[in-house]
C-alpha atoms as a PDB file:
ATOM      1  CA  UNK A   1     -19.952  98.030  -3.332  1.00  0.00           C
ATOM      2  CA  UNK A   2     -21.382  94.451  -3.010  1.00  0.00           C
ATOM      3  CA  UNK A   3     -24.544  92.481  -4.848  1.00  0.00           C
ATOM      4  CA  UNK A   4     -25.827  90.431  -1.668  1.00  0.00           C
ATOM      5  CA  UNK A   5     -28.854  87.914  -1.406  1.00  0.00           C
ATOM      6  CA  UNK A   6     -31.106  89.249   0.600  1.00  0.00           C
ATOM      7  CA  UNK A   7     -32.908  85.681   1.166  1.00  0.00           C
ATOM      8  CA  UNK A   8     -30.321  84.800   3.704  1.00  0.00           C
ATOM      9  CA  UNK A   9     -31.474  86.976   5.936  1.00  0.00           C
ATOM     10  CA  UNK A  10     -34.763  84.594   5.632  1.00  0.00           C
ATOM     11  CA  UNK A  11     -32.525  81.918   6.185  1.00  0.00           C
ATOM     12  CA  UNK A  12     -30.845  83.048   9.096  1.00  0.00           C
ATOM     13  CA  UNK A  13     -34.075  84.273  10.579  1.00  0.00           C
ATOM     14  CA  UNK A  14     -35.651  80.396  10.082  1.00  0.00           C
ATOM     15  CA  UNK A  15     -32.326  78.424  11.369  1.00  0.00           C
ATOM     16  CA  UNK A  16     -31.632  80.477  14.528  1.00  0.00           C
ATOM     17  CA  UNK A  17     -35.224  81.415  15.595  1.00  0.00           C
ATOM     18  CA  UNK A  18     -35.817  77.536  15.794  1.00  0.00           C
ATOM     19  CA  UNK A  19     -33.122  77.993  18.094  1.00  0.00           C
ATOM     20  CA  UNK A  20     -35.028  79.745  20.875  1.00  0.00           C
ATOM     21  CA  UNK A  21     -37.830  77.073  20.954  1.00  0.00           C
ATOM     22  CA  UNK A  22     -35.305  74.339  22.521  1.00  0.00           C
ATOM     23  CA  UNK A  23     -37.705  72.798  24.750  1.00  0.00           C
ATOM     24  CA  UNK A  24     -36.301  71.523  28.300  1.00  0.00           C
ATOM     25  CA  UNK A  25     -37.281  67.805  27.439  1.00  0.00           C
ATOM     26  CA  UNK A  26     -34.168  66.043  26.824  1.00  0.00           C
ATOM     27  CA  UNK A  27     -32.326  66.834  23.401  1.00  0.00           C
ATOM     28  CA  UNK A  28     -29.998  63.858  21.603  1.00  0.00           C
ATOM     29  CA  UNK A  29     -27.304  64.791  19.039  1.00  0.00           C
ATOM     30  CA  UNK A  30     -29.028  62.419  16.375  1.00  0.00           C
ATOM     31  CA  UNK A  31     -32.061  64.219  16.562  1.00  0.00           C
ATOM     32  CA  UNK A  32     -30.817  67.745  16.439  1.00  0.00           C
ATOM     33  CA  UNK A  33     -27.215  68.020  15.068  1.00  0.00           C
ATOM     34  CA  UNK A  34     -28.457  68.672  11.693  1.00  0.00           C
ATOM     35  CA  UNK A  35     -30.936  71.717  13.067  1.00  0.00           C
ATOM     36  CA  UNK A  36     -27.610  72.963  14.781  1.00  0.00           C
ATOM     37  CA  UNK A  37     -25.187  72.646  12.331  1.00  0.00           C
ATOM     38  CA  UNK A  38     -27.326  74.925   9.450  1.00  0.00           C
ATOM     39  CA  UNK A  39     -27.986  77.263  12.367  1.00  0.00           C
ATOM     40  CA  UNK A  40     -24.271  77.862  12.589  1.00  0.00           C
ATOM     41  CA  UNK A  41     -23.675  77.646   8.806  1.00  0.00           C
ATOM     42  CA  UNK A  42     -26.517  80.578   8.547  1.00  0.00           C
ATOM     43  CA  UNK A  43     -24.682  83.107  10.816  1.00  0.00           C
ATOM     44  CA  UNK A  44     -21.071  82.188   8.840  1.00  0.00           C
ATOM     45  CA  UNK A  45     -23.283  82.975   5.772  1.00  0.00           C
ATOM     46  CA  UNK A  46     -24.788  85.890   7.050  1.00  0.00           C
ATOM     47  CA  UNK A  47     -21.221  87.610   7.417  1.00  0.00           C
ATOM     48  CA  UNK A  48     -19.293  86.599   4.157  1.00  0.00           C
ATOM     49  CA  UNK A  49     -22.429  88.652   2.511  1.00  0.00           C
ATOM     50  CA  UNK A  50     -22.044  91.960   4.786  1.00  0.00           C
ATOM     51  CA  UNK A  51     -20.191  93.037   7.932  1.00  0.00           C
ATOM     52  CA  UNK A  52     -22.404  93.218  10.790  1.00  0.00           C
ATOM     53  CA  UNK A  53     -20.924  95.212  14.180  1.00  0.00           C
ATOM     54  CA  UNK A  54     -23.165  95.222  17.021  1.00  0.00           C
ATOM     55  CA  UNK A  55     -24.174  91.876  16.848  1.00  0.00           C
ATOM     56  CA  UNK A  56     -20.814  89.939  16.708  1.00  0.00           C
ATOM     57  CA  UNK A  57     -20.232  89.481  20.478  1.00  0.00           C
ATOM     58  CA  UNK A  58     -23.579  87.988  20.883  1.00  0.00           C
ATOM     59  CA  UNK A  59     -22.973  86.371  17.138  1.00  0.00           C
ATOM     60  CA  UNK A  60     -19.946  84.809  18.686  1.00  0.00           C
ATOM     61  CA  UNK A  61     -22.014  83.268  22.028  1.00  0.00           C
ATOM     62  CA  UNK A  62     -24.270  81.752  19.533  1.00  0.00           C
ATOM     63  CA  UNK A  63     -21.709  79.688  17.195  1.00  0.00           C
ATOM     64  CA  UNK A  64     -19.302  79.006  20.599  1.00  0.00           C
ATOM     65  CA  UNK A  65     -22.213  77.686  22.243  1.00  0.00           C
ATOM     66  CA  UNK A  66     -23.315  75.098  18.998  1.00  0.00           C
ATOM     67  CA  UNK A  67     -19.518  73.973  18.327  1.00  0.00           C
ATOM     68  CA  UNK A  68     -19.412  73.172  21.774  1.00  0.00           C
ATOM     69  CA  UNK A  69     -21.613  70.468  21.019  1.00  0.00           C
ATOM     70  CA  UNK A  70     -21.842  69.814  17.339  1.00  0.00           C
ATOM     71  CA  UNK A  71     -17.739  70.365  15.721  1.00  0.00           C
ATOM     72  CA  UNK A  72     -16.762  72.817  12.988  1.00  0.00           C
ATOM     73  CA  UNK A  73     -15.592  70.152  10.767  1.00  0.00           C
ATOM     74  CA  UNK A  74     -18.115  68.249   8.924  1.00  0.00           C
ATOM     75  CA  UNK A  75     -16.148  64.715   9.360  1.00  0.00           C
ATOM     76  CA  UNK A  76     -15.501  65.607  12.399  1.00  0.00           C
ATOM     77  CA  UNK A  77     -19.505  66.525  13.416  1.00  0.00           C
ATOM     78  CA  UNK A  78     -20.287  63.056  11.266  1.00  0.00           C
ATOM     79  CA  UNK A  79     -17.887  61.075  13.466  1.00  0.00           C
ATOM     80  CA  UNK A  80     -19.521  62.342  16.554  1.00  0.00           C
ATOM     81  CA  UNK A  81     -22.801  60.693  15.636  1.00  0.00           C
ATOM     82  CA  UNK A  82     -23.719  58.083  18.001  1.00  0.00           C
ATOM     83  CA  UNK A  83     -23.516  54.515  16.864  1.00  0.00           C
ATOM     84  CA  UNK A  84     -25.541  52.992  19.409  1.00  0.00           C
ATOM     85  CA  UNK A  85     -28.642  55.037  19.311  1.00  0.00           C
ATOM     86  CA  UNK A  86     -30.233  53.413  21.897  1.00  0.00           C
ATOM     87  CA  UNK A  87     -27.922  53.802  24.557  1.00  0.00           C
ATOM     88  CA  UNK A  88     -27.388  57.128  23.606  1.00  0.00           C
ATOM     89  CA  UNK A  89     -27.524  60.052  26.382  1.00  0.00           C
ATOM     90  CA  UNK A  90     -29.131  63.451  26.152  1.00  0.00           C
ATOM     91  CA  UNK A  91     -27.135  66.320  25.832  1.00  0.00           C
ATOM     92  CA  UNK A  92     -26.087  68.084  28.557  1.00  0.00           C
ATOM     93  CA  UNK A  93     -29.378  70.808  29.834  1.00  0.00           C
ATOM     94  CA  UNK A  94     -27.128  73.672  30.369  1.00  0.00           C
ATOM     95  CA  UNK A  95     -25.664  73.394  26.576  1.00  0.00           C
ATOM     96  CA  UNK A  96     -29.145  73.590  25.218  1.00  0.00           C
ATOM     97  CA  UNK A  97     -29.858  76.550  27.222  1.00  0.00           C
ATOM     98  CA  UNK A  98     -26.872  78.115  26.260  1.00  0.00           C
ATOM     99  CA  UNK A  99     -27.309  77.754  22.179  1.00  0.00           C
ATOM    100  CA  UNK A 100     -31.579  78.648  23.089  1.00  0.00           C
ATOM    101  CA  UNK A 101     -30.271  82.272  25.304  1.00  0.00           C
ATOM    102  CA  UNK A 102     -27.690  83.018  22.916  1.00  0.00           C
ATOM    103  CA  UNK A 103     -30.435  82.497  20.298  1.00  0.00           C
ATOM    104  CA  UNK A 104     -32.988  84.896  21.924  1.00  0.00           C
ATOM    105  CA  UNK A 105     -30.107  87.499  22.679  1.00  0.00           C
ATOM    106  CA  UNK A 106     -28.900  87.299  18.955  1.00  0.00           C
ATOM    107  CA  UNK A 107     -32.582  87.938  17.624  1.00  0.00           C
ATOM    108  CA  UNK A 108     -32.771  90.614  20.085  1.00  0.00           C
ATOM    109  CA  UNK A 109     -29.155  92.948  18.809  1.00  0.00           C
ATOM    110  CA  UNK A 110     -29.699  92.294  14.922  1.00  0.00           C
ATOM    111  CA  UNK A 111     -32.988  93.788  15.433  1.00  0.00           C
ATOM    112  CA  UNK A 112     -31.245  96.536  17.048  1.00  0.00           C
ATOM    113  CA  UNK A 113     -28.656  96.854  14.238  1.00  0.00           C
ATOM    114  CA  UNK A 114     -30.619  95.710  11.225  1.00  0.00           C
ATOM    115  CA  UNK A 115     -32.667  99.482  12.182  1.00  0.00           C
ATOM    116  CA  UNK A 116     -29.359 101.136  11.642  1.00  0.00           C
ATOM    117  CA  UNK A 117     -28.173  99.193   8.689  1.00  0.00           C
ATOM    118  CA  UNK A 118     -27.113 100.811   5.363  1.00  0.00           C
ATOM    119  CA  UNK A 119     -29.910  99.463   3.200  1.00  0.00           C
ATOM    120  CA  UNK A 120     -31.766 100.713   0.141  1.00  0.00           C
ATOM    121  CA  UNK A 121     -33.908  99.398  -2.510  1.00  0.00           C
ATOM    122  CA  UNK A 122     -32.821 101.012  -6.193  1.00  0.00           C
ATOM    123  CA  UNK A 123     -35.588 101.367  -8.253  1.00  0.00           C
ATOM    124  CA  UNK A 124     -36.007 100.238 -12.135  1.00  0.00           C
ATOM    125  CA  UNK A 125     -34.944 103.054 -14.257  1.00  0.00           C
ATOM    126  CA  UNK A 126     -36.650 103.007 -17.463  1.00  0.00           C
ATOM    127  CA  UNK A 127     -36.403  99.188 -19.272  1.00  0.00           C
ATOM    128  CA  UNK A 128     -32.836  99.335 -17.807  1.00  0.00           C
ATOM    129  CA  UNK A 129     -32.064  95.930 -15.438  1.00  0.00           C
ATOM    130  CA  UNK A 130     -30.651  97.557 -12.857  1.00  0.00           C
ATOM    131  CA  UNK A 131     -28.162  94.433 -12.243  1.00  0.00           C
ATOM    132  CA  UNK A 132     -26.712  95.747 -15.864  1.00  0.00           C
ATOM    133  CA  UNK A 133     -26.692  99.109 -15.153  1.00  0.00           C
ATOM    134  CA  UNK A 134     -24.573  98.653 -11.843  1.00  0.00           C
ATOM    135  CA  UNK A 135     -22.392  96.074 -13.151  1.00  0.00           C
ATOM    136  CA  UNK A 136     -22.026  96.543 -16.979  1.00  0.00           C
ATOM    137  CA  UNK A 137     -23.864  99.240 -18.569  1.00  0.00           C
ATOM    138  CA  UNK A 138     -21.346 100.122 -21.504  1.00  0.00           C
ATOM    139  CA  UNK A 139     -23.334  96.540 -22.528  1.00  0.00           C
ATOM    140  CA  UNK A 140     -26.147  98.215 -23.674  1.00  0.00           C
ATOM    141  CA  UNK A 141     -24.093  99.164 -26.781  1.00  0.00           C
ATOM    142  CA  UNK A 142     -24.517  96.174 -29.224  1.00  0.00           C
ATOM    143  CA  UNK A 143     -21.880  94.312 -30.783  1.00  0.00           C
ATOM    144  CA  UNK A 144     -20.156  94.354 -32.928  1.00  0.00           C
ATOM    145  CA  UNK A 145     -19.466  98.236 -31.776  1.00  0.00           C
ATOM    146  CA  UNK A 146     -19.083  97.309 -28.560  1.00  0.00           C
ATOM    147  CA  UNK A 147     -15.689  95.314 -28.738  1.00  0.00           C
ATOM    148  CA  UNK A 148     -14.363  98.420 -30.629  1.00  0.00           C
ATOM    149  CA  UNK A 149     -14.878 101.225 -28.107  1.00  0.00           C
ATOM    150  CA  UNK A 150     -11.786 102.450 -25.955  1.00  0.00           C
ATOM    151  CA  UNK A 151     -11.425 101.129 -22.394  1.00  0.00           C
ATOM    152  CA  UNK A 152     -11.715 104.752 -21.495  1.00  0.00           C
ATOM    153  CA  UNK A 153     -15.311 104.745 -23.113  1.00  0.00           C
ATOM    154  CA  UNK A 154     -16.561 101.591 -21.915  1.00  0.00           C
ATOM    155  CA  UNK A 155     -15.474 103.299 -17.823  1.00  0.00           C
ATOM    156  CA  UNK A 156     -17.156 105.840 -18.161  1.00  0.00           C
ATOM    157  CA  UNK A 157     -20.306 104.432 -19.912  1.00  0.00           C
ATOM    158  CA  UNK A 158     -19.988 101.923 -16.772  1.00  0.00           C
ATOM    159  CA  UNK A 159     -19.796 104.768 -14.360  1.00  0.00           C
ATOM    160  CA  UNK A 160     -22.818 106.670 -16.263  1.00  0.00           C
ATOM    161  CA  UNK A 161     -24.842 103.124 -15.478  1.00  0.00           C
ATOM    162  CA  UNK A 162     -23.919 103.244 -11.651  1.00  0.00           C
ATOM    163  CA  UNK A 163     -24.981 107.030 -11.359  1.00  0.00           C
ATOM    164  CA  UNK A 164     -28.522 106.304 -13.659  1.00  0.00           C
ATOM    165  CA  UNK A 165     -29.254 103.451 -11.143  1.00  0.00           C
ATOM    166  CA  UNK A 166     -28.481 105.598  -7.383  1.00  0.00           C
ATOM    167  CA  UNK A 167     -30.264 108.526  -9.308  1.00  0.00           C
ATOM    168  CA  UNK A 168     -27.148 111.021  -9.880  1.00  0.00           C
ATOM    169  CA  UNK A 169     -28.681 111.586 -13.354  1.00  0.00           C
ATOM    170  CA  UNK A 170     -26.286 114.967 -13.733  1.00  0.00           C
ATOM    171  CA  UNK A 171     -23.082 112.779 -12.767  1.00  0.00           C
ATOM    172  CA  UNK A 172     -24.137 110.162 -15.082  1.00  0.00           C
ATOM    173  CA  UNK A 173     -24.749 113.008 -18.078  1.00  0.00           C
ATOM    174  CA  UNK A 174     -21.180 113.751 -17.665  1.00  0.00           C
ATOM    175  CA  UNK A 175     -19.878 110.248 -18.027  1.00  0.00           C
ATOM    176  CA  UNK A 176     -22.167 109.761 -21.055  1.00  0.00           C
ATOM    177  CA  UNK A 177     -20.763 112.628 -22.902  1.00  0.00           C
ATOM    178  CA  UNK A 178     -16.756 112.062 -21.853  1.00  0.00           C
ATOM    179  CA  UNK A 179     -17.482 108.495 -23.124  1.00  0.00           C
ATOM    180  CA  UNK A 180     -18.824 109.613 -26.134  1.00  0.00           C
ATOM    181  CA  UNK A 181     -16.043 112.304 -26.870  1.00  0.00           C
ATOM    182  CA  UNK A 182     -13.451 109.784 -26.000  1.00  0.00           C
ATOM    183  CA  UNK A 183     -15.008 107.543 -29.847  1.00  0.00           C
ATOM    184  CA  UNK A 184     -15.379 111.506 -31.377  1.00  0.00           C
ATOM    185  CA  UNK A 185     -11.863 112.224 -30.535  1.00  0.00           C
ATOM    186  CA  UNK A 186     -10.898 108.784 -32.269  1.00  0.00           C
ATOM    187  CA  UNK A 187     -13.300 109.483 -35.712  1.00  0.00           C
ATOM    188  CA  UNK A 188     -11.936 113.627 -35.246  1.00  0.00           C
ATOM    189  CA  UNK A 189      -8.116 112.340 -35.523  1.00  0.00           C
ATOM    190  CA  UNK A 190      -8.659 109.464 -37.963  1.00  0.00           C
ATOM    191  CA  UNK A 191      -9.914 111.999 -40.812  1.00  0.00           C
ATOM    192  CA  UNK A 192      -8.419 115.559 -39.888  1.00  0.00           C
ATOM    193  CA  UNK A 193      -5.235 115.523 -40.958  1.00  0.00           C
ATOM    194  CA  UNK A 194      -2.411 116.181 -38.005  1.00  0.00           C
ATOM    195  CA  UNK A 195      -1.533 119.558 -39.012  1.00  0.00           C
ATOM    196  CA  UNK A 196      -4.851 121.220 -39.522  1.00  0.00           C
ATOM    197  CA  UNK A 197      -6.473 119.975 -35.744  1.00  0.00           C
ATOM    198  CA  UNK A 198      -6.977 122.467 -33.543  1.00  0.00           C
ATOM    199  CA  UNK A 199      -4.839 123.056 -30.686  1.00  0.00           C
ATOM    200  CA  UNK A 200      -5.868 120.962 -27.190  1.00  0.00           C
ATOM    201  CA  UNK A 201      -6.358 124.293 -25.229  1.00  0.00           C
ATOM    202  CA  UNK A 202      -9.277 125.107 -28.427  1.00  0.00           C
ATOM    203  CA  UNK A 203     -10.856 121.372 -28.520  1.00  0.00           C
ATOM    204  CA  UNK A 204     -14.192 121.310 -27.733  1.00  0.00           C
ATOM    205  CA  UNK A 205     -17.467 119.457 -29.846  1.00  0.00           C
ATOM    206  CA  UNK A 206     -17.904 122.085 -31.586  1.00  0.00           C
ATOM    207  CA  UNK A 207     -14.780 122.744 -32.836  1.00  0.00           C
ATOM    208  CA  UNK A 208     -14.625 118.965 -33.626  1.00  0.00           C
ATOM    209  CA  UNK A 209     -17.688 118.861 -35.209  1.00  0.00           C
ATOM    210  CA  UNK A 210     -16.269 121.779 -37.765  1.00  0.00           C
ATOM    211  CA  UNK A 211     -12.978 120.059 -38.461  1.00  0.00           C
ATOM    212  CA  UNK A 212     -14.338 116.944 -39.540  1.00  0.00           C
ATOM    213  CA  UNK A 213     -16.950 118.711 -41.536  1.00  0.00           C
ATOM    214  CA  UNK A 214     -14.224 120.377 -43.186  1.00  0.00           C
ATOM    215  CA  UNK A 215     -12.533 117.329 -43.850  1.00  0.00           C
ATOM    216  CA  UNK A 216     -15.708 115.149 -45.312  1.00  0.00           C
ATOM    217  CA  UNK A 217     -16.598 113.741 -42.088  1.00  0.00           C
ATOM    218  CA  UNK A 218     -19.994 111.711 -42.370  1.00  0.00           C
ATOM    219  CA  UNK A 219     -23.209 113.403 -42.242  1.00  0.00           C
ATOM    220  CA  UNK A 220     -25.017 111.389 -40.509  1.00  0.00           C
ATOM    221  CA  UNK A 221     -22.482 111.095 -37.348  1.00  0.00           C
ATOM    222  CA  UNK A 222     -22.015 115.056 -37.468  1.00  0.00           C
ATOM    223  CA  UNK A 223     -25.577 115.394 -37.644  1.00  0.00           C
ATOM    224  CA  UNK A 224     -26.492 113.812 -34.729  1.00  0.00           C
ATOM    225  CA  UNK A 225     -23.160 114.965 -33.056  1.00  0.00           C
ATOM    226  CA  UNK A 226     -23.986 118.965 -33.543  1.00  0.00           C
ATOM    227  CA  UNK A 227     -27.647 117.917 -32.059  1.00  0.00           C
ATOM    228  CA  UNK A 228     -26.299 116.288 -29.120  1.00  0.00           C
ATOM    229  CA  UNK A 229     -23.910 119.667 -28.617  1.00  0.00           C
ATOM    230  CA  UNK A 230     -26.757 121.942 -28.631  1.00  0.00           C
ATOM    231  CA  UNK A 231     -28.978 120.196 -26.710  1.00  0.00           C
ATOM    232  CA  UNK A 232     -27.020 117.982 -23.781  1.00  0.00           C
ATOM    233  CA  UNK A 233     -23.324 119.106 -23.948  1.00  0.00           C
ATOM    234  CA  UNK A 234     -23.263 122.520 -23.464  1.00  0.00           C
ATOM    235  CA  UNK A 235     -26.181 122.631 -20.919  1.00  0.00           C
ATOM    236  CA  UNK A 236     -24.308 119.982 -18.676  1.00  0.00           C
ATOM    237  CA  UNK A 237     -20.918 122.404 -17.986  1.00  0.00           C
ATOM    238  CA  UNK A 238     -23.567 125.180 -16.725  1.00  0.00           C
ATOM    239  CA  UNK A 239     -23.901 125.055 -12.614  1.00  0.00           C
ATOM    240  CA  UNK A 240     -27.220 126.064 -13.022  1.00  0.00           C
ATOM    241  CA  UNK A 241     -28.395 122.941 -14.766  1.00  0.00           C
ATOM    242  CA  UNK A 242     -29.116 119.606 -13.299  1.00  0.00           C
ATOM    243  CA  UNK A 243     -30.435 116.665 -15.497  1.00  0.00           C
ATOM    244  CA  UNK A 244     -33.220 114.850 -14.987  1.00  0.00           C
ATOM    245  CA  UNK A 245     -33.827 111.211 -14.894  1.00  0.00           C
ATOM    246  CA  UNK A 246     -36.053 111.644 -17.438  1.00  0.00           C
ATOM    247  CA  UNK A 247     -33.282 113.539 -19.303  1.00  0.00           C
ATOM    248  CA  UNK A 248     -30.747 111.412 -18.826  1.00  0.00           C
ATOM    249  CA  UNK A 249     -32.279 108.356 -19.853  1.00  0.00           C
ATOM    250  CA  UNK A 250     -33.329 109.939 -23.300  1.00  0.00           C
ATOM    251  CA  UNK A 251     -29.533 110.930 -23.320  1.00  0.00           C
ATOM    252  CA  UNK A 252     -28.347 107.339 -22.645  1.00  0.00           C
ATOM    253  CA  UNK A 253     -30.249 106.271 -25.970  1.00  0.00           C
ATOM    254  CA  UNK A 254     -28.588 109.089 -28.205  1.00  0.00           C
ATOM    255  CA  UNK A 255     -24.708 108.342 -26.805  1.00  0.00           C
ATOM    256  CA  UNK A 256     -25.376 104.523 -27.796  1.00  0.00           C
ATOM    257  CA  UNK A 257     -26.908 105.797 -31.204  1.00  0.00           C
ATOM    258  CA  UNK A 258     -23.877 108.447 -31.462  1.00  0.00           C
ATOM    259  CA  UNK A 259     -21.533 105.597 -30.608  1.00  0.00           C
ATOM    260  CA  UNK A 260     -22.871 103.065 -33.008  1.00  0.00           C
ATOM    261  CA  UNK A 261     -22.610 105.468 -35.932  1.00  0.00           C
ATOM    262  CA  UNK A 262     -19.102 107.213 -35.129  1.00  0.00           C
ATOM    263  CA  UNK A 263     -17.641 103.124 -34.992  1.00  0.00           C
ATOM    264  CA  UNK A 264     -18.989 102.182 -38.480  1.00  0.00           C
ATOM    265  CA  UNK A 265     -17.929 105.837 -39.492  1.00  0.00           C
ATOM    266  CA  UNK A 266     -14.612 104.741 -38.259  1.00  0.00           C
ATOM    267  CA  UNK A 267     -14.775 101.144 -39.916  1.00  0.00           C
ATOM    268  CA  UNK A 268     -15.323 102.830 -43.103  1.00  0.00           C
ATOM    269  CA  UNK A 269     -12.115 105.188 -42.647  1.00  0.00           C
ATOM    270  CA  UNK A 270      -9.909 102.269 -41.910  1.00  0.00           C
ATOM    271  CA  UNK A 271     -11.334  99.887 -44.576  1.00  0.00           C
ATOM    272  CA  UNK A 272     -10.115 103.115 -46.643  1.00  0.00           C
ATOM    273  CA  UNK A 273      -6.603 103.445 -45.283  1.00  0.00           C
ATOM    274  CA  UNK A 274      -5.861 100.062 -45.432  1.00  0.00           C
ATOM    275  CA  UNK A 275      -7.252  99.040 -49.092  1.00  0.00           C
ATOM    276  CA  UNK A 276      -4.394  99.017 -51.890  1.00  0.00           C
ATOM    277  CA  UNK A 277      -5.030  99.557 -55.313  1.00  0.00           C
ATOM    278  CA  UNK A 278      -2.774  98.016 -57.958  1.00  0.00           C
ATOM    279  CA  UNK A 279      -2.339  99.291 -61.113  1.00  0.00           C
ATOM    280  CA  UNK A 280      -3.972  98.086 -64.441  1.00  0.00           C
ATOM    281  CA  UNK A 281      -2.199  95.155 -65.882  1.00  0.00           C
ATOM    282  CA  UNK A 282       0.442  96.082 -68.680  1.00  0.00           C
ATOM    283  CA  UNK A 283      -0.059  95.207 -72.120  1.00  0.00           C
ATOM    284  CA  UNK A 284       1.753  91.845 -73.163  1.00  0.00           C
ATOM    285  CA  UNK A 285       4.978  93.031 -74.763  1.00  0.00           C
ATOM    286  CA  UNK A 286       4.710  89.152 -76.645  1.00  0.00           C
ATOM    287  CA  UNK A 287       3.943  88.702 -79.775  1.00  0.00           C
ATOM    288  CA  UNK A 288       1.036  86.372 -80.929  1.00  0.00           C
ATOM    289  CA  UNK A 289       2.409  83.072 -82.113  1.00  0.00           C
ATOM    290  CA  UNK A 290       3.483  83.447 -85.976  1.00  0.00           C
ATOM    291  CA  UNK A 291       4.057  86.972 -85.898  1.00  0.00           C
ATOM    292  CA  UNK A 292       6.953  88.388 -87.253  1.00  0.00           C
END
């Protein structure tokens, strides 16, 4: 998939229509190698944004037929400008009727193929920019909880963003929730102790959501976790059930809420591993000065 400006199709449509208004006065290179040369650069622009089929050949006639006159190489077309202006000499008839009928016949297939073209306008989902939503939607998690989700987490929240914006709002559910489980699963074996998880054929939010309860897991993360279980995980693994883009919108919001609390949940744990407590100081086995 591709971002492409759709204004040079505006451009394009300005620099080569021009084209088919050559007039059959005569036409010098001063006056109109400038009008060729971005009439050329259009079409090369045109096809570094998207492949176009049906229109090369005729493409092809159009930027042979300008290069015969003005070059490829900008030196090159600069060099070719006539010193002596007024002893300069008309291009050749035939060459200008060449670039203005390969003009015409160019106009004539894009219309053609711009009726078949894969093109479709993505509506605004919510507040969402859809730009963000294609390209970086595991963004809409702030920092600093951002930089600590898994790169498992942050592809799937980016996948859930591209499903939201083509409207696939079931697919995108199902990214939402893996990405989430992939921070529970990090909170669920930072606090239950090795032994006492539950085997991988038996893990499942629920039985996630128990463990760490068992095991002082915080209340406010399990809170919205058992919530989000009732409500949007189970639901989503029934065939029956299709989300909504209503739905999965309001289930965007709670993941990045989920997510925000299970990472500070998990800051807390870690600040807890990793702090040391000394013992209290001895008493001084010394003497005070002048006791005997």
């Amino acid at each position: 998939m591709q971002r492409v400006n759709e204004f040079v199709f505006y451009e394009l449509a300005i620099k080569v229509h021009a084209m088919t208004d050559l007039t059959f006065e005569p036409i010098k290179y001063s006056d109109y190698f400038l009008n060729f040369w971005h009439a050329r650069q259009s079409v090369d622009e045109i096809y570094r944004q998207r492949p176009l089929h049906f229109v090369t050949p005729v493409a092809l006639r159009f930027y042979n037929a300008i290069s015969a006159i003005v070059p490829v190489d900008w030196e090159q077309a600069i060099t070719a400008y006539p010193k002596d202006l007024e002893n300069e000499q008309p291009i050749q008839p035939w060459q200008i009727s060449e670039i203005r009928e390969a003009a015409k016949e160019f106009e004539t297939v894009l219309k053609t193929e711009c009726q078949a073209m894969d093109t479709y306008y993505v509506s605004k989902k919510g507040a969402y920019s859809t730009k963000d939503l294609v390209e970086n939607a595991h963004h809409q998690i702030p920092e600093p909880s951002r930089s600590s989700l898994p790169v498992q987490a942050k592809s799937d929240f980016d996948q859930a963003g591209k499903c939201i914006a083509f409207d696939v709002p079931t697919a995108a559910a199902f990214h939402l929730l893996r990405g989430t489980e992939c921070v529970i699963k990090e909170y669920y074996e930072l606090i239950v102790p090795g032994p006492k998880r539950a085997s991988s054929k038996m893990r499942n939010w629920g039985v996630y959501i128990r463990l760490m309860r068992d095991h002082g897991g915080d209340a406010k993360v399990l809170s919205i976790l058992d919530h989000m279980r009732d409500v949007y995980r189970n639901p989503v693994t029934h065939p029956e059930e299709n989300y909504t883009d209503e739905g999965v919108q309001v289930l965007f919001g709670l993941c990045i809420s989920a997510v925000v609390l299970l990472v500070q949940a998990i800051s807390v744990e870690v600040a807890k591993t990793f702090s040391i407590k000394f013992p209290p100081q001895p008493p001084s086995i010394l003497l005070p000065p002048g006791t005997a």
